[in-house]
C-alpha atoms as a PDB file:
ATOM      1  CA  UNK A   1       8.711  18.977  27.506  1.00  0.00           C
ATOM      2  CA  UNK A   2       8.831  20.720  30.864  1.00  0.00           C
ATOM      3  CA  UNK A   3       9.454  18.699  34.508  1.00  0.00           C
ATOM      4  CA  UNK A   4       6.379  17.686  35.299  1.00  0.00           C
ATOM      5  CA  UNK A   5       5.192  15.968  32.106  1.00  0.00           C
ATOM      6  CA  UNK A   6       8.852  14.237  31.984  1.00  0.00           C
ATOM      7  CA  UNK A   7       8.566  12.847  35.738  1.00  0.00           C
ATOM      8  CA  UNK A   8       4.831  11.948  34.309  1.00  0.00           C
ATOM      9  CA  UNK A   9       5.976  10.065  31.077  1.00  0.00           C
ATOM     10  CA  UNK A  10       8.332   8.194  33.766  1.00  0.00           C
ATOM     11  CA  UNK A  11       5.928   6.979  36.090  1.00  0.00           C
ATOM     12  CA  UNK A  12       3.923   5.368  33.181  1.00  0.00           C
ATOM     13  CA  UNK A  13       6.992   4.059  31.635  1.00  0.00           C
ATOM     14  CA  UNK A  14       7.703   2.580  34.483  1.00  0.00           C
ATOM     15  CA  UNK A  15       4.232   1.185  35.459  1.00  0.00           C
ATOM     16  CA  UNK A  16       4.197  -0.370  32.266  1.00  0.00           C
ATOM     17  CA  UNK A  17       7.641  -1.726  32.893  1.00  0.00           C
ATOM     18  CA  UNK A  18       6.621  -3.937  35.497  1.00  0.00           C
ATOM     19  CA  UNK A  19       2.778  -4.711  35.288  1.00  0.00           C
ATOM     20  CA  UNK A  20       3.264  -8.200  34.687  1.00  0.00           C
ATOM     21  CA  UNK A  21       5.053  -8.676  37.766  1.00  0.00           C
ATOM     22  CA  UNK A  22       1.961  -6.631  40.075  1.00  0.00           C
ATOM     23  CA  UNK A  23      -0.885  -8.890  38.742  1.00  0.00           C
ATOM     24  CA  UNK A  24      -1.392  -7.362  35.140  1.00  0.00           C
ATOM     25  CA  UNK A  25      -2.202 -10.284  32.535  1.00  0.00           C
ATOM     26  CA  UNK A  26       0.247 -10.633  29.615  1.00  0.00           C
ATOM     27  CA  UNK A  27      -2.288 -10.921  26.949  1.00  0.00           C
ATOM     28  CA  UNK A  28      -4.326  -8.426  28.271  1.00  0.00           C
ATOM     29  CA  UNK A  29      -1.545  -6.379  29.132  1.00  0.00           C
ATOM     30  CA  UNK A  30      -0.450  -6.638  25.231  1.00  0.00           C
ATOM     31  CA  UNK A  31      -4.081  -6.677  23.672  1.00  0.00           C
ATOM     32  CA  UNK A  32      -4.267  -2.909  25.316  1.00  0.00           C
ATOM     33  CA  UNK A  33      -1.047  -1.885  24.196  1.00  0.00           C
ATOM     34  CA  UNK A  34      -2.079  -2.388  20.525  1.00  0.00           C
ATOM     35  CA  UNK A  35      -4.923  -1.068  20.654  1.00  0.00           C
ATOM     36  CA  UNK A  36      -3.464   2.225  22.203  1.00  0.00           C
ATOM     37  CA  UNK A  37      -1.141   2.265  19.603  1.00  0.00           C
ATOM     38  CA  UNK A  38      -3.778   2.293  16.990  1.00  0.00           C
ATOM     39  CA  UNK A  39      -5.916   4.975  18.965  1.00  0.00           C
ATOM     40  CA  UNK A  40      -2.621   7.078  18.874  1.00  0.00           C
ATOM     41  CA  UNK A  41      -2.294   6.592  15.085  1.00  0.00           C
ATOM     42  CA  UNK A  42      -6.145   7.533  14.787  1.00  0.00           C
ATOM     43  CA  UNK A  43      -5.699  10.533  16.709  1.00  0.00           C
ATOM     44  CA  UNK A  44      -2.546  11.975  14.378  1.00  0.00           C
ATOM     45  CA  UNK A  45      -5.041  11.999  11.665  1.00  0.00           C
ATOM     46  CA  UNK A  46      -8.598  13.473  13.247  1.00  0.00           C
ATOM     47  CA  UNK A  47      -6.921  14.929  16.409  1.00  0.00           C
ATOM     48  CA  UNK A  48      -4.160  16.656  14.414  1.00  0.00           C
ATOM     49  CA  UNK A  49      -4.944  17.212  11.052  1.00  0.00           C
ATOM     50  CA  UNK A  50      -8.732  17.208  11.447  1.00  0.00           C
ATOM     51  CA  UNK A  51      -9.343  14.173   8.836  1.00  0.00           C
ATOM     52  CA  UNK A  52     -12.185  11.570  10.216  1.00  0.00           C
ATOM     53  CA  UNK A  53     -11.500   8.179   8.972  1.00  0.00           C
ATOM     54  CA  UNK A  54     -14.654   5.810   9.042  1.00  0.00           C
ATOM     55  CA  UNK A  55     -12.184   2.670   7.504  1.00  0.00           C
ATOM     56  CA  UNK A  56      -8.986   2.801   9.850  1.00  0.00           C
ATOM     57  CA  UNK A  57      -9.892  -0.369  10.682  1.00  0.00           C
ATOM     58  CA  UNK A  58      -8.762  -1.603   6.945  1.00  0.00           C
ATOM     59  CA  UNK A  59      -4.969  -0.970   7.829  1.00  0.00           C
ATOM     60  CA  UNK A  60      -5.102  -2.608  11.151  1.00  0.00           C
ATOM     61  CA  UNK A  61      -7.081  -5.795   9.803  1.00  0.00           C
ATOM     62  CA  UNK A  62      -5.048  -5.801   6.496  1.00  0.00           C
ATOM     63  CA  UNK A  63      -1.654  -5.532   8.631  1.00  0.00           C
ATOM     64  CA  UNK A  64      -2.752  -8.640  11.036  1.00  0.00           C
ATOM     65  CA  UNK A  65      -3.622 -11.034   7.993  1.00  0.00           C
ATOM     66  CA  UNK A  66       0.048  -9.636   6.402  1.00  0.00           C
ATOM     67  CA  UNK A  67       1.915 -10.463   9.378  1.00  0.00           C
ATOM     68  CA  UNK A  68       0.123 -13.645  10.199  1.00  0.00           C
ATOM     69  CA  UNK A  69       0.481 -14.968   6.877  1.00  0.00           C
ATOM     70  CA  UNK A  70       4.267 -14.103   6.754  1.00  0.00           C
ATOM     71  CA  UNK A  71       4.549 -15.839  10.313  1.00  0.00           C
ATOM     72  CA  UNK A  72       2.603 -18.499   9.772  1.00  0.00           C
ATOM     73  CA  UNK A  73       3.050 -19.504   5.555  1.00  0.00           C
ATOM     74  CA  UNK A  74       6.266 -17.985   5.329  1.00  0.00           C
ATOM     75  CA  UNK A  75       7.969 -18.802   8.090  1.00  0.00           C
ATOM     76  CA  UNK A  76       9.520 -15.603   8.781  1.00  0.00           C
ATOM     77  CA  UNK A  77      10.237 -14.279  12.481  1.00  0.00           C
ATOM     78  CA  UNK A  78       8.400 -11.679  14.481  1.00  0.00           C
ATOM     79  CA  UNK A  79      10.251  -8.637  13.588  1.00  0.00           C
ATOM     80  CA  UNK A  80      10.351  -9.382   9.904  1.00  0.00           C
ATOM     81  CA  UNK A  81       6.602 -10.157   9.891  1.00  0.00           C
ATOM     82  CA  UNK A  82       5.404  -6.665  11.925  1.00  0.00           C
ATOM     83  CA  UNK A  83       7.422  -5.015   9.109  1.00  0.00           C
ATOM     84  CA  UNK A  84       5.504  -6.710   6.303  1.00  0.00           C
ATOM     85  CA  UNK A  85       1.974  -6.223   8.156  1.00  0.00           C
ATOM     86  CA  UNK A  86       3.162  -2.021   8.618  1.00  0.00           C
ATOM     87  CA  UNK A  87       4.484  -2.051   5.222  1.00  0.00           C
ATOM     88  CA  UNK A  88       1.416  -3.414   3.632  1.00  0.00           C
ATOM     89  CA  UNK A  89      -0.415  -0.984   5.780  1.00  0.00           C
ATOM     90  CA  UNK A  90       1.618   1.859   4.393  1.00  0.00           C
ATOM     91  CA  UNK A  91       1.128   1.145   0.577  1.00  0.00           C
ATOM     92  CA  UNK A  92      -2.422   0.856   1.580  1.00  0.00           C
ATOM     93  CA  UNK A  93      -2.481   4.026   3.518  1.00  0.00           C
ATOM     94  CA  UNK A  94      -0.715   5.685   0.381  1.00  0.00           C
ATOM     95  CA  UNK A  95      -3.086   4.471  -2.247  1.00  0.00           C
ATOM     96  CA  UNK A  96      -6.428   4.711  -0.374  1.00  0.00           C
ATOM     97  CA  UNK A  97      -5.484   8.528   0.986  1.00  0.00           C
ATOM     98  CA  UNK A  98      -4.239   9.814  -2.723  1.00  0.00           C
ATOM     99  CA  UNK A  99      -8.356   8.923  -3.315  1.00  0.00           C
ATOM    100  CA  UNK A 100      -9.648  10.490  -0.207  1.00  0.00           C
ATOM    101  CA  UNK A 101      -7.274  13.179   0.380  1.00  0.00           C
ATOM    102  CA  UNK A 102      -8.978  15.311  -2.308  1.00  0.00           C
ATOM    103  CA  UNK A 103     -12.543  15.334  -0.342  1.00  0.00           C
ATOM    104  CA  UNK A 104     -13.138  17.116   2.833  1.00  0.00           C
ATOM    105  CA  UNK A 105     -15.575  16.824   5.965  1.00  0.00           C
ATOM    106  CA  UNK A 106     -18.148  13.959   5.075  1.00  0.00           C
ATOM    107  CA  UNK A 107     -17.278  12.971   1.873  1.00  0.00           C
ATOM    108  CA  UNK A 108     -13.429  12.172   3.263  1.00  0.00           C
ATOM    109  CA  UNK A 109     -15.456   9.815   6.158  1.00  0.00           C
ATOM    110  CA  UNK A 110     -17.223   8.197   3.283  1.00  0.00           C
ATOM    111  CA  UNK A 111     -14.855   7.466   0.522  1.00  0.00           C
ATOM    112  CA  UNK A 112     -12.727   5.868   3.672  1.00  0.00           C
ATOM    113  CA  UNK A 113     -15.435   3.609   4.933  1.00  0.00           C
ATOM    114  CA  UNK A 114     -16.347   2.454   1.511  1.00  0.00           C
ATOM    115  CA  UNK A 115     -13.391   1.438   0.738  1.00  0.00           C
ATOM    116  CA  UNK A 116     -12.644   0.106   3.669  1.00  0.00           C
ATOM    117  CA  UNK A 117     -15.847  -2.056   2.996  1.00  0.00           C
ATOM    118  CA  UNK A 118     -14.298  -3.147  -0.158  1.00  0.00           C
ATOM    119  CA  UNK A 119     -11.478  -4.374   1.311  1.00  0.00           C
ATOM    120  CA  UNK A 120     -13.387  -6.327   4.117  1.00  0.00           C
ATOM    121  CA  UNK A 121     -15.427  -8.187   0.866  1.00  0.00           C
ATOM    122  CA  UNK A 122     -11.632  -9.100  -0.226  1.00  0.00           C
ATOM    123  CA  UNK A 123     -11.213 -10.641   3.278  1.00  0.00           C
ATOM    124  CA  UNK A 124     -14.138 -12.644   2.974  1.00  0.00           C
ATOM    125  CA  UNK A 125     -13.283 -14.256  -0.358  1.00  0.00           C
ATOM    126  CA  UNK A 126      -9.425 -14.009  -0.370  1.00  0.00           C
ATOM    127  CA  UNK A 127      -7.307 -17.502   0.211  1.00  0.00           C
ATOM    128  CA  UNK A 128      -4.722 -16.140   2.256  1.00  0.00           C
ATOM    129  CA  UNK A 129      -7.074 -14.711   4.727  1.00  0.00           C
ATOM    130  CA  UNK A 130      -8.756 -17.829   5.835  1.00  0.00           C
ATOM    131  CA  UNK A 131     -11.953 -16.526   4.984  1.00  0.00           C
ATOM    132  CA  UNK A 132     -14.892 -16.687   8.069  1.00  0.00           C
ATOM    133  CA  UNK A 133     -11.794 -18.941   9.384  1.00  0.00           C
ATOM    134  CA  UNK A 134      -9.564 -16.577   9.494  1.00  0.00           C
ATOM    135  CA  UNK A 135      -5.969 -16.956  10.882  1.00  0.00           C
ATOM    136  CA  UNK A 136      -5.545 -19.281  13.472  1.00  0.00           C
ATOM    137  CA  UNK A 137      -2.374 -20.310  15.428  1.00  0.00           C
ATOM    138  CA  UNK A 138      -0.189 -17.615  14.476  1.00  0.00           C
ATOM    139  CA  UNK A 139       3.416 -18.849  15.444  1.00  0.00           C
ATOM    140  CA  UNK A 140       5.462 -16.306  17.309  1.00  0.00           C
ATOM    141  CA  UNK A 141       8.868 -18.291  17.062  1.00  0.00           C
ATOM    142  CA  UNK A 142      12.205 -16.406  18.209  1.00  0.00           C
ATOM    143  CA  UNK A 143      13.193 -12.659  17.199  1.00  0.00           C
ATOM    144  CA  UNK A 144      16.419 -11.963  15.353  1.00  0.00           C
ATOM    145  CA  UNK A 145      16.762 -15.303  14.257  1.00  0.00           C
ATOM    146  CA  UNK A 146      17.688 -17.113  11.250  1.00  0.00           C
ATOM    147  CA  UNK A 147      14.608 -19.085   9.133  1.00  0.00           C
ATOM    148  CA  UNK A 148      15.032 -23.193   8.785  1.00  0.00           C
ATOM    149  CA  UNK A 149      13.311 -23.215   5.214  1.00  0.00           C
ATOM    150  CA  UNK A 150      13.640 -27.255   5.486  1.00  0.00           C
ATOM    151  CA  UNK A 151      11.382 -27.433   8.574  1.00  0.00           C
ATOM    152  CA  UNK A 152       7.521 -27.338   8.275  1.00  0.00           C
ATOM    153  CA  UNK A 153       6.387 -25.256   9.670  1.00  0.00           C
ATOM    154  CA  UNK A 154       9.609 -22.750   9.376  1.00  0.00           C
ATOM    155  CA  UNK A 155      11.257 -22.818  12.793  1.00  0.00           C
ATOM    156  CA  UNK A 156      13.734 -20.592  13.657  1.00  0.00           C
ATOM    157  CA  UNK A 157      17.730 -22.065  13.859  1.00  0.00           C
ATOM    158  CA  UNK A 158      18.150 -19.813  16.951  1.00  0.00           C
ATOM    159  CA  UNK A 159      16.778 -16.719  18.308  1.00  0.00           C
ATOM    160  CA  UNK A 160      17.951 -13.831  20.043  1.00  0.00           C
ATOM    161  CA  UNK A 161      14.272 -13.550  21.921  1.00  0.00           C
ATOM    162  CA  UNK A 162      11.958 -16.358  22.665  1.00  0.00           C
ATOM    163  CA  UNK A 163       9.049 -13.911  21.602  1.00  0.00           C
ATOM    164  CA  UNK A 164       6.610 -17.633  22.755  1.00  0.00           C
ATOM    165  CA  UNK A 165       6.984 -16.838  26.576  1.00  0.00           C
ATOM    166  CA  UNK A 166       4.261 -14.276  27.134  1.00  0.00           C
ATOM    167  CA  UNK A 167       6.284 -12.311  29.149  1.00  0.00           C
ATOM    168  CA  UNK A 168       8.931 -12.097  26.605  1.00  0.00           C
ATOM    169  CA  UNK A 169       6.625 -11.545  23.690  1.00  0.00           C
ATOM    170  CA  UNK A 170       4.799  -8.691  26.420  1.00  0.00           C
ATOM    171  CA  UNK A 171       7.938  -6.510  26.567  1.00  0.00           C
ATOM    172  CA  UNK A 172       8.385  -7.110  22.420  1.00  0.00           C
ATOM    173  CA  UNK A 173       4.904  -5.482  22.147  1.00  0.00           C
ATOM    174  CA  UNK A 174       5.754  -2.710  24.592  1.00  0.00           C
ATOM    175  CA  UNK A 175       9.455  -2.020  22.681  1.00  0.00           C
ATOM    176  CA  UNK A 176       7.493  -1.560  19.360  1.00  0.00           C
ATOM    177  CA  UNK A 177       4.347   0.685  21.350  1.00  0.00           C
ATOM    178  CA  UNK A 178       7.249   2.856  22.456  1.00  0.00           C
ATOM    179  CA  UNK A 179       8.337   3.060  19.204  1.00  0.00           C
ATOM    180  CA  UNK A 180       5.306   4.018  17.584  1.00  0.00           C
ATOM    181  CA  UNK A 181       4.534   6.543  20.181  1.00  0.00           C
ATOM    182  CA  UNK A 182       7.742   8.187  20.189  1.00  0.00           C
ATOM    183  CA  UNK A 183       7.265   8.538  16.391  1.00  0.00           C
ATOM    184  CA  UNK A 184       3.491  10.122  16.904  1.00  0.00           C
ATOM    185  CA  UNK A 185       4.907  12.139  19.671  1.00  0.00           C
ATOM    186  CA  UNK A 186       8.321  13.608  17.076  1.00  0.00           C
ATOM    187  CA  UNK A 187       5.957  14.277  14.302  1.00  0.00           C
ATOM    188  CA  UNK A 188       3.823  16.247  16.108  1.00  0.00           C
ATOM    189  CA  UNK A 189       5.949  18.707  18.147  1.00  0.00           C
ATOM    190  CA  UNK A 190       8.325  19.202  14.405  1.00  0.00           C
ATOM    191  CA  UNK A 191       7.782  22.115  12.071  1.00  0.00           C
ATOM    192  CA  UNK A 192       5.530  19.451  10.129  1.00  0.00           C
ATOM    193  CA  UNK A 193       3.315  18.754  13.261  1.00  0.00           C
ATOM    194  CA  UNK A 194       2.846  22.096  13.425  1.00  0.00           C
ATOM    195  CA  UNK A 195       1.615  22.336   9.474  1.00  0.00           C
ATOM    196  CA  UNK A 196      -1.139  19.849   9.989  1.00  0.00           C
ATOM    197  CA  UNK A 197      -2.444  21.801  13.110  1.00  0.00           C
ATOM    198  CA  UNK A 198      -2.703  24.344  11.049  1.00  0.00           C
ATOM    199  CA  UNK A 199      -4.372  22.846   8.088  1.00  0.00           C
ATOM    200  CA  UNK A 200      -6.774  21.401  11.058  1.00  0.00           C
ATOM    201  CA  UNK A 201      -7.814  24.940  12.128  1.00  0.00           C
ATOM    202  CA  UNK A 202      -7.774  26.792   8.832  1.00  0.00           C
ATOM    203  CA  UNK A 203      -7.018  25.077   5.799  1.00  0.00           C
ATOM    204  CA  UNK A 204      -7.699  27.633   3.056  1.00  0.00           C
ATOM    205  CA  UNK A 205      -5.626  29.859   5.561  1.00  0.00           C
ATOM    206  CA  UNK A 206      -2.672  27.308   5.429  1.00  0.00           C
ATOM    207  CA  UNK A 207      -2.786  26.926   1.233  1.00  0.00           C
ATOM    208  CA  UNK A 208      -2.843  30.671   1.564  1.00  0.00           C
ATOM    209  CA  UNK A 209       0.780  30.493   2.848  1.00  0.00           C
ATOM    210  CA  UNK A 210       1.765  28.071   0.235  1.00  0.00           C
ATOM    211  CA  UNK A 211       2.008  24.987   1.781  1.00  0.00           C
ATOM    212  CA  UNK A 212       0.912  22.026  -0.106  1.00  0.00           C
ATOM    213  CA  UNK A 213      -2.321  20.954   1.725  1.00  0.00           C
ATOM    214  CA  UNK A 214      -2.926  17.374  -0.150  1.00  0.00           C
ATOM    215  CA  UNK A 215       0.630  16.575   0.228  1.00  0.00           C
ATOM    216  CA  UNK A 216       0.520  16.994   4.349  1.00  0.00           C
ATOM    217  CA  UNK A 217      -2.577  15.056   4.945  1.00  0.00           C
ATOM    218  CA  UNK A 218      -1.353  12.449   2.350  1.00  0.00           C
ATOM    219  CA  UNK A 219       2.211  11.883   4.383  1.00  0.00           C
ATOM    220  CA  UNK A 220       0.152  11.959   7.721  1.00  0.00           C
ATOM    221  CA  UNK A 221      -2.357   9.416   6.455  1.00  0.00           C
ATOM    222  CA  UNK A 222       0.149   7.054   5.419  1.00  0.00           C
ATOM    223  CA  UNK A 223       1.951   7.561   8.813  1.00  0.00           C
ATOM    224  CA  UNK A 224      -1.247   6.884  10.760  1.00  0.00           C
ATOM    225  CA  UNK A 225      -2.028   4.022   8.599  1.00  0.00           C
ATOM    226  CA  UNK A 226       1.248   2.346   8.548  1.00  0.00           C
ATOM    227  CA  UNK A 227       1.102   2.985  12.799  1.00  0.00           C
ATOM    228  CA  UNK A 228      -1.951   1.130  12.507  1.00  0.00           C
ATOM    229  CA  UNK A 229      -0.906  -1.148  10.762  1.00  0.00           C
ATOM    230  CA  UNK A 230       2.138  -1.980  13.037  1.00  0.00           C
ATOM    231  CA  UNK A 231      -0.525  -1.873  15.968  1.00  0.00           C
ATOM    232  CA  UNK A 232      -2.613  -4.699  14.340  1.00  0.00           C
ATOM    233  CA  UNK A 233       0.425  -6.965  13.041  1.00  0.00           C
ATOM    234  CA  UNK A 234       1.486  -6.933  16.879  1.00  0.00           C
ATOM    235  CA  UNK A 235      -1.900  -7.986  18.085  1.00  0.00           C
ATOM    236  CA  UNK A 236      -2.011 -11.041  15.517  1.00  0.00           C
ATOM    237  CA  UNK A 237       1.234 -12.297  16.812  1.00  0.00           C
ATOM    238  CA  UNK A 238      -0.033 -11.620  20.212  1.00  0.00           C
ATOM    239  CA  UNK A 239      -3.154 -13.539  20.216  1.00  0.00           C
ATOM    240  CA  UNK A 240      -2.105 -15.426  17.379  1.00  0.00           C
ATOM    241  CA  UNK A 241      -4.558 -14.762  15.028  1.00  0.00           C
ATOM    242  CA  UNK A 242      -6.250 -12.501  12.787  1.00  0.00           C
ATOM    243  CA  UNK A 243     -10.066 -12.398  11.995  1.00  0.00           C
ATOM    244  CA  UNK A 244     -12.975 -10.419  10.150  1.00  0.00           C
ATOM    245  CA  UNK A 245     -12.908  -8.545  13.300  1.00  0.00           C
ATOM    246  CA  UNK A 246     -10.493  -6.905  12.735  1.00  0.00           C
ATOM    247  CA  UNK A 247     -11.036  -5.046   9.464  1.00  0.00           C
ATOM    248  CA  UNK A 248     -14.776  -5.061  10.149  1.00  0.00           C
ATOM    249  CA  UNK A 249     -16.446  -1.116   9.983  1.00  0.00           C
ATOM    250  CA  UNK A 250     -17.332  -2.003  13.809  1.00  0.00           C
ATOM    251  CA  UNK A 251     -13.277  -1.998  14.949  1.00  0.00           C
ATOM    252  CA  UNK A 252     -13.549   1.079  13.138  1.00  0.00           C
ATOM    253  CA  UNK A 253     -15.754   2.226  15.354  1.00  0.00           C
ATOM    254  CA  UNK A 254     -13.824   1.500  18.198  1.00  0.00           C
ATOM    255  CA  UNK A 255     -11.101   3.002  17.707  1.00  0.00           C
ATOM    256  CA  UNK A 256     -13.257   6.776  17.114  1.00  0.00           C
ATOM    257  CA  UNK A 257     -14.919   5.727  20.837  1.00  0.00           C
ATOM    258  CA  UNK A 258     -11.413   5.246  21.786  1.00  0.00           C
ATOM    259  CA  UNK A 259      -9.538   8.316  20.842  1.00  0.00           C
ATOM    260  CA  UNK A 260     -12.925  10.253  21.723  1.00  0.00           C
ATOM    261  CA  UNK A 261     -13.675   9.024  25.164  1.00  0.00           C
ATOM    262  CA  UNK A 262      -9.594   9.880  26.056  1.00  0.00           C
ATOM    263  CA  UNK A 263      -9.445  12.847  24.733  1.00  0.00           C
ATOM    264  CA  UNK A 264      -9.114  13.799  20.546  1.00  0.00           C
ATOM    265  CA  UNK A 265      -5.994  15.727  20.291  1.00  0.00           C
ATOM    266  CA  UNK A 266      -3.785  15.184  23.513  1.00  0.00           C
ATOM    267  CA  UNK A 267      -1.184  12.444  23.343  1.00  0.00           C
ATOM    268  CA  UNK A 268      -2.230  10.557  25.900  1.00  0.00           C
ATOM    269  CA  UNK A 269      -5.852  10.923  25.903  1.00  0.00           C
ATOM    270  CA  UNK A 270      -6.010   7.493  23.153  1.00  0.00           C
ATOM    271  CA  UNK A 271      -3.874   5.781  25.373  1.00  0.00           C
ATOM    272  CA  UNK A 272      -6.241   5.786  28.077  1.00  0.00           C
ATOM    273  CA  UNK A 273      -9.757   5.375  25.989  1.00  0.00           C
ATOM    274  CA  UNK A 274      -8.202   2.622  24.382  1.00  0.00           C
ATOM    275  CA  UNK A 275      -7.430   0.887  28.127  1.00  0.00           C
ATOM    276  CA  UNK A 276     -10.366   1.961  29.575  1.00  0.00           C
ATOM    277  CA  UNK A 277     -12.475   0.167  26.594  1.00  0.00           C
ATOM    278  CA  UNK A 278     -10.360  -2.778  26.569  1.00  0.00           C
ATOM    279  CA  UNK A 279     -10.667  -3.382  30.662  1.00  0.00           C
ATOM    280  CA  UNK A 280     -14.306  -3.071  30.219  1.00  0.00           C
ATOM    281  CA  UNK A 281     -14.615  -5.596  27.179  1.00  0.00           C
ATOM    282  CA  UNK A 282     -12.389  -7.953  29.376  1.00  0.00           C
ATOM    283  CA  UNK A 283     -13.358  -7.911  32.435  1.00  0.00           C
ATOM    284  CA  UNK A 284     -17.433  -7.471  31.999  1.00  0.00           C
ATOM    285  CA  UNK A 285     -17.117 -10.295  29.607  1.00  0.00           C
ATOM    286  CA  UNK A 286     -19.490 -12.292  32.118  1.00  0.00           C
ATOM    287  CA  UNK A 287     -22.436  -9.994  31.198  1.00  0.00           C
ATOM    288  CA  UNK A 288     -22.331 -11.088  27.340  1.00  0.00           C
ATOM    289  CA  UNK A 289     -24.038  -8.295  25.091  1.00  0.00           C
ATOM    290  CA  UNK A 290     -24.821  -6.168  27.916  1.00  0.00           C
ATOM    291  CA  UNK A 291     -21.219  -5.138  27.476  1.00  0.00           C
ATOM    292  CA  UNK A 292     -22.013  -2.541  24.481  1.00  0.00           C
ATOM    293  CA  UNK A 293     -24.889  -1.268  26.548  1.00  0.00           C
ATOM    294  CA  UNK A 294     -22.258  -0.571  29.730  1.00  0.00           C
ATOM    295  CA  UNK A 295     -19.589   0.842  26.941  1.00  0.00           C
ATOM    296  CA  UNK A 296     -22.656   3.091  25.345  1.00  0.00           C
ATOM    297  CA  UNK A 297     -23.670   4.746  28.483  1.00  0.00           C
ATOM    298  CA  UNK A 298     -20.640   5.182  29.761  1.00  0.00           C
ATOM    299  CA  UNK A 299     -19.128   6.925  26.399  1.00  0.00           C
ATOM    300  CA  UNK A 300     -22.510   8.954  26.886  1.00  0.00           C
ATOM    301  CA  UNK A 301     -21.514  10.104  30.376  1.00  0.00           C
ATOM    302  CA  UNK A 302     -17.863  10.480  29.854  1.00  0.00           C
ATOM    303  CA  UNK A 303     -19.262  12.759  26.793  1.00  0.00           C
ATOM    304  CA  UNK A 304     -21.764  14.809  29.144  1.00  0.00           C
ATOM    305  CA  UNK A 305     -19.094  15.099  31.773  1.00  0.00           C
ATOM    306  CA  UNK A 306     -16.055  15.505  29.846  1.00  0.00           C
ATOM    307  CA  UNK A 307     -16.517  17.178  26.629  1.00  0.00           C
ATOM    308  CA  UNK A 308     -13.142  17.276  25.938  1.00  0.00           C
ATOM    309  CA  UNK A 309     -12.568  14.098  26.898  1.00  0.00           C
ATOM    310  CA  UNK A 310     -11.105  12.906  29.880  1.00  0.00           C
ATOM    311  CA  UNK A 311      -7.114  13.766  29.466  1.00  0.00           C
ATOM    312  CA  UNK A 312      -8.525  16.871  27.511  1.00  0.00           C
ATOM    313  CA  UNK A 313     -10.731  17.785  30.262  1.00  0.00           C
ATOM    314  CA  UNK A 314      -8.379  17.270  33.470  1.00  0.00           C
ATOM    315  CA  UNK A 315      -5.788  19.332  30.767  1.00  0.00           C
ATOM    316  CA  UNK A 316      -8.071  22.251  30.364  1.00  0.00           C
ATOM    317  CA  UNK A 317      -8.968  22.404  33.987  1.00  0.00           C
ATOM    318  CA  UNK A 318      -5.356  22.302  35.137  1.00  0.00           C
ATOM    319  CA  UNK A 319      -4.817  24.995  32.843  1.00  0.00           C
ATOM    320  CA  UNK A 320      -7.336  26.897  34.447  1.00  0.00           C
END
């Protein structure tokens, strides 16, 4: 990492540091946060290792219901639950990608959304998911604290963080994003970041030198999946809930507009699709559906303009 991107990374740490203190919204502030965290895990899979997913939005759905359920039924506190909704995500991520791993292209895209379809037909009819209900009033409690299995519903005893106050629970969310991110960023610059550019550019080429093709995209789709998974348990415990939404093929969606309007295959190009799409759905709220028709012509004109996308583009120009 040279100067320049270091005093970069520093200036957005630090924005993000103290944005709820310049006017920034907590729950906005956290709902973006997530969802850049589950562009980022997109983008280590099609960005990196050149594998579309159609049904990413299974893992991030799946993960909310896991961690709302644990929070909410099971009384257990934030940190415990985020680690059941990513490690539900990551069994999920293992078993659906040792089925789609062994298609390419199209028929990789297809074998995830159907699946993922399956899954959102569980939702529907499964108890624990609340059905058309969903999750509702998701407790956040206290991190790092120990569970009162008397109380109804489970309270914490005590609590290192009081994860309720928004502000709190906004710097808990940005902790575990940093996380995430620096885990994206690790895997990528390592000797096995550099295999699945590789397999991205020339796969025969890369089974050629003997590496084990399946096996790379397996271990990257279960990383993405269980980083999307983390990215949806967070945003259940931030909004306190978890819906049909989110495992629907249409979040799926999203998150391709995301990762492609910022830029497929830069590190910060998700971040920044993922804000830009959230600020619009938030704050052009007032014009009802005309939303998707703002978001559609302005993915069409960042496409037109930016083919790259827009961190790819200003990259490649700067490189110029």
């Amino acid at each position: 990492m040279d100067k320049r991107t270091k005093i970069l990374y520093g200036i957005l740490l630090a924005g993000a540091v103290i944005a709820p203190f310049v006017g920034g919204y907590p729950l906005f502030l956290m709902s973006a946060l997530c969802f850049a965290l589950f562009a980022c895990a997109f983008n280590l899979l099609i960005g990196f290792t050149g594998l579309l997913s159609f049904g990413h939005a299974m893992f991030f759905g799946m993960a909310a219901y896991f961690c709302g359920h644990a929070a909410k039924v099971w009384g257990l506190t934030p940190e415990l639950a985020v680690l059941i909704g990513t490690a539900g995500a990551a069994a999920m991520g293992y078993l659906v990608g040792w089925l789609a791993v062994r298609r390419q292209g199209i028929y990789f895209a297809m074998v995830t959304l159907a699946l993922s379809q399956m899954v959102y037909f569980i939702c529907v009819q499964a108890p624990f998911t609340g059905a058309e209900d969903g999750l509702q009033n998701v407790p956040r409690g206290k991190a790092f604290g120990l569970i009162n299995l008397q109380s109804t519903p489970h309270d914490p005893l005590f609590g290192v963080i009081p994860v309720s106050d928004d502000i709190v629970m906004y710097y808990f969310v940005l902790a575990l994003f940093l996380l995430g991110f620096g885990v994206i960023y690790r895997a990528i610059y390592s000797p096995f970041g550099q295999v699945l550019k590789s397999i991205r550019e020339n796969e025969p080429r890369a089974l050629s030198l003997g590496y084990d093709v399946d096996k790379y995209k397996l271990m990257a789709f279960v990383l993405s999946a269980a980083l999307a998974g983390m990215a949806g348990a967070l945003k259940a415990l931030s909004v306190g809930a978890a819906s049909l939404t989110d495992v629907s093929w249409q979040m799926s969606g999203e998150v391709v507009l995301m990762t492609l309007l910022g830029g497929m295959g830069t590190i910060l190009g998700p971040v920044l699709g993922a804000t830009t799409i959230i600020t619009m759905q938030n704050y052009l709220a007032g014009f009802g559906s005309w939303v998707t028709i703002i978001m559609g012509v302005t993915f069409v004109v960042c496409v037109l303009a930016f083919r790259r996308g827009i961190v790819g583009e200003i990259a490649y120009r700067l490189k110029r």
